[in-house]
Protein backbone atom coordinates (compact mmCIF):
# COMPACT_ATOMS: atom_id res chain seq x y z
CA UNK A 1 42.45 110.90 22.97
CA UNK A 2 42.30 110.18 19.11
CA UNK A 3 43.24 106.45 18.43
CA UNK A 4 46.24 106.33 15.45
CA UNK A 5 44.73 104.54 12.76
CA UNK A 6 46.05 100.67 12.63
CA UNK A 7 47.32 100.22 8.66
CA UNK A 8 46.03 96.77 7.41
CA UNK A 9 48.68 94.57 6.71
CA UNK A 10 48.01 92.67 3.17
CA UNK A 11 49.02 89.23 2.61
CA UNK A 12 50.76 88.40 -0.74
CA UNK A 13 47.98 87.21 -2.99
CA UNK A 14 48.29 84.25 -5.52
CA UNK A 15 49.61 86.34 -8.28
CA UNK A 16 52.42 87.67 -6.39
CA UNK A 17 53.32 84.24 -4.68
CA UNK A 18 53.55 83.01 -8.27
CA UNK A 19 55.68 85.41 -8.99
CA UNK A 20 58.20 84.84 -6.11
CA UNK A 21 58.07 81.40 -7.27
CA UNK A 22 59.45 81.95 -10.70
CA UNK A 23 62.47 84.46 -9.85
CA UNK A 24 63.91 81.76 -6.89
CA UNK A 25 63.41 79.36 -9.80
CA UNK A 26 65.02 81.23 -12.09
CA UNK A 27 68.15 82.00 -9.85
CA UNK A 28 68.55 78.35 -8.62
CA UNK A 29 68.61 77.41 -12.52
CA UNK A 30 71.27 80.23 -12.63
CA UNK A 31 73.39 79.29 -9.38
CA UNK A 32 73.51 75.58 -10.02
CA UNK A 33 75.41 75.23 -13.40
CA UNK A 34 78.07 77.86 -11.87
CA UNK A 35 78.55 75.07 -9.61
CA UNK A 36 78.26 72.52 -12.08
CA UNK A 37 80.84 74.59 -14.46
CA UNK A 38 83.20 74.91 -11.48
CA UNK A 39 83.36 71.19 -10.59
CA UNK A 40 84.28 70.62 -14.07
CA UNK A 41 86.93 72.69 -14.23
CA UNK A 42 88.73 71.39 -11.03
CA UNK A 43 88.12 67.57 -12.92
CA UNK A 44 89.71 69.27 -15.85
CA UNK A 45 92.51 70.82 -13.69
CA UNK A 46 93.24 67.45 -11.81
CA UNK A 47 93.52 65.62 -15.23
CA UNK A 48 95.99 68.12 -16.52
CA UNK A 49 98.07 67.29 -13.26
CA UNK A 50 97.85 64.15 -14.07
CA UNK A 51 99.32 64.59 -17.58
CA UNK A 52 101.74 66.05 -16.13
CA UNK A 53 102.71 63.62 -14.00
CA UNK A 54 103.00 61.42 -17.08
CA UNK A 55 105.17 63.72 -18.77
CA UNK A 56 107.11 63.37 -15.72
CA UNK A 57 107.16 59.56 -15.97
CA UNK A 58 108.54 60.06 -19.35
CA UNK A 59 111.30 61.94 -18.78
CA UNK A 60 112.34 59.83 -16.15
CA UNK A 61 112.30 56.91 -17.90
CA UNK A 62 114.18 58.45 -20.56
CA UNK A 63 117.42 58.62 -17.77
CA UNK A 64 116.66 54.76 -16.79
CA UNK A 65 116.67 52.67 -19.25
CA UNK A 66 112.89 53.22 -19.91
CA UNK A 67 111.43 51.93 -16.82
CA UNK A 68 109.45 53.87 -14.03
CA UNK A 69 110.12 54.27 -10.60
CA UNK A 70 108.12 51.94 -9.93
CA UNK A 71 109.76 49.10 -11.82
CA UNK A 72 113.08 50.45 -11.26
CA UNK A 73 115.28 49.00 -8.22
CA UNK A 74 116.59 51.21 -5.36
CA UNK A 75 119.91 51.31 -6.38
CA UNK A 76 119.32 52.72 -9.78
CA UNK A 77 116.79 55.22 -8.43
CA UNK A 78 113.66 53.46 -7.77
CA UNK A 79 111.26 51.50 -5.25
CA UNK A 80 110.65 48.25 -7.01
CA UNK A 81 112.71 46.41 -4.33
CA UNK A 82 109.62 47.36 -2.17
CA UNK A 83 107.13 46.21 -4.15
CA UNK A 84 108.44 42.45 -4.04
CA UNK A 85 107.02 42.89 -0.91
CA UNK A 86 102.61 43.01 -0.22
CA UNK A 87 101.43 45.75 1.40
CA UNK A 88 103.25 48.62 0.35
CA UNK A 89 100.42 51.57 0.24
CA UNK A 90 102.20 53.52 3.63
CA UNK A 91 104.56 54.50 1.14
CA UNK A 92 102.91 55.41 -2.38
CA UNK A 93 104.45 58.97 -2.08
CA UNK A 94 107.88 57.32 -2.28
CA UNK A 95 106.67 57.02 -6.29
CA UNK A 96 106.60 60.59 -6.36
CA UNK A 97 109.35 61.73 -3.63
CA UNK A 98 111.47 59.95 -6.60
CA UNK A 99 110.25 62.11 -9.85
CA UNK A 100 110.87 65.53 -7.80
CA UNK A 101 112.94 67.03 -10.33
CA UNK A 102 110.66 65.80 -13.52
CA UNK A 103 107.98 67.26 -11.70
CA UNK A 104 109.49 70.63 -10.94
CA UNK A 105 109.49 70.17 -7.86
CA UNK A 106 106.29 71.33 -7.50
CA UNK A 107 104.30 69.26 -4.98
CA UNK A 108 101.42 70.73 -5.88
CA UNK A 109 100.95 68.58 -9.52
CA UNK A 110 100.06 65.75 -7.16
CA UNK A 111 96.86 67.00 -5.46
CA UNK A 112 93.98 67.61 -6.64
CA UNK A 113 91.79 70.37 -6.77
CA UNK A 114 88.95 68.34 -5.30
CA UNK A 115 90.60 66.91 -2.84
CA UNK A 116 90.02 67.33 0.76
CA UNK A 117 94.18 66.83 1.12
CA UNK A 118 96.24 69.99 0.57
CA UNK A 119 99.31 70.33 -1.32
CA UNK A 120 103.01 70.16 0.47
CA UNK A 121 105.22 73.19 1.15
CA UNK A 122 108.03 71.33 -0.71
CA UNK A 123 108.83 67.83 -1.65
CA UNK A 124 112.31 68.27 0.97
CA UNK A 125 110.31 69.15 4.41
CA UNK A 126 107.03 67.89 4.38
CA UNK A 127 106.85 65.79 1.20
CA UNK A 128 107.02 62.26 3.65
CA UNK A 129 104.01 60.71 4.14
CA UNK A 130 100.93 60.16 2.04
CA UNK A 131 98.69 63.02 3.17
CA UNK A 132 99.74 65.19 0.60
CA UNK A 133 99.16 63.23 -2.60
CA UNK A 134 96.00 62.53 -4.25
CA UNK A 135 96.99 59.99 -7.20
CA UNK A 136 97.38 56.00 -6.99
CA UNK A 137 100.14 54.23 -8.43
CA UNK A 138 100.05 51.52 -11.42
CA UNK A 139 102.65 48.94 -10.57
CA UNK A 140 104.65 48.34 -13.82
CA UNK A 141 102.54 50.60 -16.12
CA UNK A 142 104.89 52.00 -19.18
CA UNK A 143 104.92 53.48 -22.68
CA UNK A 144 105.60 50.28 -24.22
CA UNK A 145 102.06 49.59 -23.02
CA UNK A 146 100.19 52.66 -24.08
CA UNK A 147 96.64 51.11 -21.98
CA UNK A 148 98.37 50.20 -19.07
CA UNK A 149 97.28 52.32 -15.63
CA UNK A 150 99.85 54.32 -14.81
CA UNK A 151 97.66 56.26 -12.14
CA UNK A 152 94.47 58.11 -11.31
CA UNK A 153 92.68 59.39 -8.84
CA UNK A 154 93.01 58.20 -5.45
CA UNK A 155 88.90 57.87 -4.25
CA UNK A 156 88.32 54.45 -6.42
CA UNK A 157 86.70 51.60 -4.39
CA UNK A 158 85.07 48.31 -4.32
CA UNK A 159 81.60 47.58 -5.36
CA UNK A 160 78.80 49.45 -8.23
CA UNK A 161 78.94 52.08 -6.32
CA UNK A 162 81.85 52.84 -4.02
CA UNK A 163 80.92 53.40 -0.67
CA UNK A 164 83.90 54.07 1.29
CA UNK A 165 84.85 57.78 1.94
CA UNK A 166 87.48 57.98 -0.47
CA UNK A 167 87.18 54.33 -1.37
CA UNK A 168 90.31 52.33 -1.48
CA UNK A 169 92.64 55.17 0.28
CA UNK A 170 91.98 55.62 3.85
CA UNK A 171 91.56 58.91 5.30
CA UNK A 172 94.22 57.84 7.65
CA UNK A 173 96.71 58.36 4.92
CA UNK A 174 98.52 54.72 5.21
CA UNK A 175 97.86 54.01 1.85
CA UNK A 176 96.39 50.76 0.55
CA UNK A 177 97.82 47.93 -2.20
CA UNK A 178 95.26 46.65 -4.16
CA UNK A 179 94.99 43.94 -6.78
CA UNK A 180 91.72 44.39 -9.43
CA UNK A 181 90.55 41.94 -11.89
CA UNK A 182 90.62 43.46 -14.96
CA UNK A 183 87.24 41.62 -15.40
CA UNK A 184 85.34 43.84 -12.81
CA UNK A 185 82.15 42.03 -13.47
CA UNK A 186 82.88 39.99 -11.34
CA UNK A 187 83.95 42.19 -8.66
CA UNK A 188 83.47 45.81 -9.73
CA UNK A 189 84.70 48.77 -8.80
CA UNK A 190 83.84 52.61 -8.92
CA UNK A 191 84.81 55.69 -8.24
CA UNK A 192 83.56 57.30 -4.80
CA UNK A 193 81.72 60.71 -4.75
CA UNK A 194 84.20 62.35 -2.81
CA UNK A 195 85.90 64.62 -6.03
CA UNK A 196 84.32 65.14 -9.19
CA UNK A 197 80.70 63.97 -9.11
CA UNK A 198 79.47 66.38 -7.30
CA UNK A 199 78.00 64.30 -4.55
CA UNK A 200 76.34 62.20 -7.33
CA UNK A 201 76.11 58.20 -7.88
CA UNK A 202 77.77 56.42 -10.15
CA UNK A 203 80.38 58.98 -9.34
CA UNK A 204 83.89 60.33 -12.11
CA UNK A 205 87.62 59.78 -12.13
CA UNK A 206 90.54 60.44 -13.82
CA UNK A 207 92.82 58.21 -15.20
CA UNK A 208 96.73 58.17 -16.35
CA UNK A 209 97.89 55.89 -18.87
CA UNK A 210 101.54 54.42 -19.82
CA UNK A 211 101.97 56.43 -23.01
CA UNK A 212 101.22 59.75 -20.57
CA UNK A 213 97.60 60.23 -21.90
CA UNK A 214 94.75 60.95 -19.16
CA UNK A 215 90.64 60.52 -19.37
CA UNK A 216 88.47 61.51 -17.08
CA UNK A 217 86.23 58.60 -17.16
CA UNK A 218 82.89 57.59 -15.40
CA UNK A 219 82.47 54.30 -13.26
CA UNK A 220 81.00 52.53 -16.20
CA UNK A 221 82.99 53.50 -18.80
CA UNK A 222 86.33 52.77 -16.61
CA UNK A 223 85.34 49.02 -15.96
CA UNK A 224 84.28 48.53 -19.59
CA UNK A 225 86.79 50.90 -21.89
CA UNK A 226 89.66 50.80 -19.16
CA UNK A 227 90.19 48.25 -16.96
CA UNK A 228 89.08 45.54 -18.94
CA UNK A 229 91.88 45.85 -21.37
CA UNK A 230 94.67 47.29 -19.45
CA UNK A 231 97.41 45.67 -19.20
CA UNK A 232 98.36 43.18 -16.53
CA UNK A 233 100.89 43.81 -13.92
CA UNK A 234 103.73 41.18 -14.34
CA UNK A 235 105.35 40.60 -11.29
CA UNK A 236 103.71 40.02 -7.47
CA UNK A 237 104.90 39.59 -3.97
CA UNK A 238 105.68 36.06 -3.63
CA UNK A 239 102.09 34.26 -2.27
CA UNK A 240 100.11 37.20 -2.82
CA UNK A 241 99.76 36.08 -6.93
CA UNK A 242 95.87 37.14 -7.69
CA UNK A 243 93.72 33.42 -8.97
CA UNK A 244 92.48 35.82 -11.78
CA UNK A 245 93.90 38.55 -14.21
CA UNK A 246 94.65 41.50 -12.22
CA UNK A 247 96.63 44.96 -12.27
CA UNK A 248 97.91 46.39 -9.02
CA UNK A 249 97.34 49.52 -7.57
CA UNK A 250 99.43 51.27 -4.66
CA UNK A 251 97.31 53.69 -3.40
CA UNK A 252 98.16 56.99 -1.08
């Protein structure tokens, strides 16, 4: 019986190893910015959310006497009876619940693309908690202070590098109230990379102001361009006053 002839199997030599090399080089330097490109975009889309929410704070304010919800008392529309109280970040949607209409009633303006959270059906059914929001709260931000925090996004935390999960708001969605020294060298605070850095350290955020303008804004540049001359919240629970200059954040 003839024996078939066994065909040699060749091994790839150097040349064509190289080769391999180069094109998975080449397509990883391809893949990667598309990835790159489409995180920016969602940081771009959340900031436009956010300017919308500040043109929503405007027009509000325009039909009340110029304040926000926030600063605005219960009877005339708002949830500043609340806030004379600590510990108020179980209900940070309320801020929102409140500018339905300015936001055309489109729950989805206050979630962003990034985030793990997903957007309400409507603000009427399932609008009541905060585990469909995304965006902090600035406790008596407004035009007449055009660098006053007005809001941002919601994974900002203590330390050079936040290391919570989505730093001051809890997964658990019961909301936290925060006060921050304005002089974060002291105490700083960043952003988490949960949304827009990509997984990377220092880690991005966006930021509304009182005059409705947003930034997105890097850890560094928000303790040193932002918070450092925002401007201070004026009222506080009674025996919760902060020893040093401070803003305070409700977040979701």
């Amino acid at each position: 019986m003839k024996q078939k002839a066994m065909r040699a199997v060749s091994a790839f030599t150097f040349i064509e190893l190289l080769v391999v090399i180069v094109i998975v080089g080449v397509l990883v330097s391809m893949i990667l910015p598309m990835f790159g490109r489409a995180k920016t975009r969602d940081g771009m889309s959340c900031l436009h959310k956010l300017k919308e929410i500040g043109t929503a704070y405007r027009l509000w304010a325009a039909d009340h006497s110029g304040h926000n919800p926030a600063d605005q008392t219960v009877v005339s529309g708002g949830w500043a009876d609340f806030l004379t109280n600590a510990d108020q970040g179980a209900i940070c949607w309320t801020n929102y619940f409140i500018m339905q209409n300015e936001l055309g009633q489109s729950p989805k303006l206050v979630v962003c693309p990034t985030d793990e959270r997903q957007s309400a059906t409507n603000f009427t059914t399932d609008f009541k908690d905060n585990t469909h929001l995304s965006y902090f709260v600035g406790v008596s931000a407004s035009d007449i202070y055009p660098q006053s925090i007005a809001g941002g996004d919601r994974n900002l935390g203590n330390g050079g590098e936040a290391y919570r999960y989505y730093g001051f708001s809890p997964e658990s969605g019961k909301g936290n109230d925060v006060a921050i020294q304005t002089n974060s060298l002291f105490k700083p605070v960043s952003w988490s990379v949960k949304m827009h850095s990509a997984g990377n350290t220092p880690g991005w955020g966006n930021v509304l102001f009182g005059d409705g303008s947003g930034q997105m804004t890097s850890s560094t540049s928000f303790r040193t361009n932002w918070l450092s001359h925002a401007e201070l919240t004026t009222y506080w629970p009674a025996g919760h006053i902060p020893s040093s200059p401070s803003i305070r954040l409700v977040f979701p």
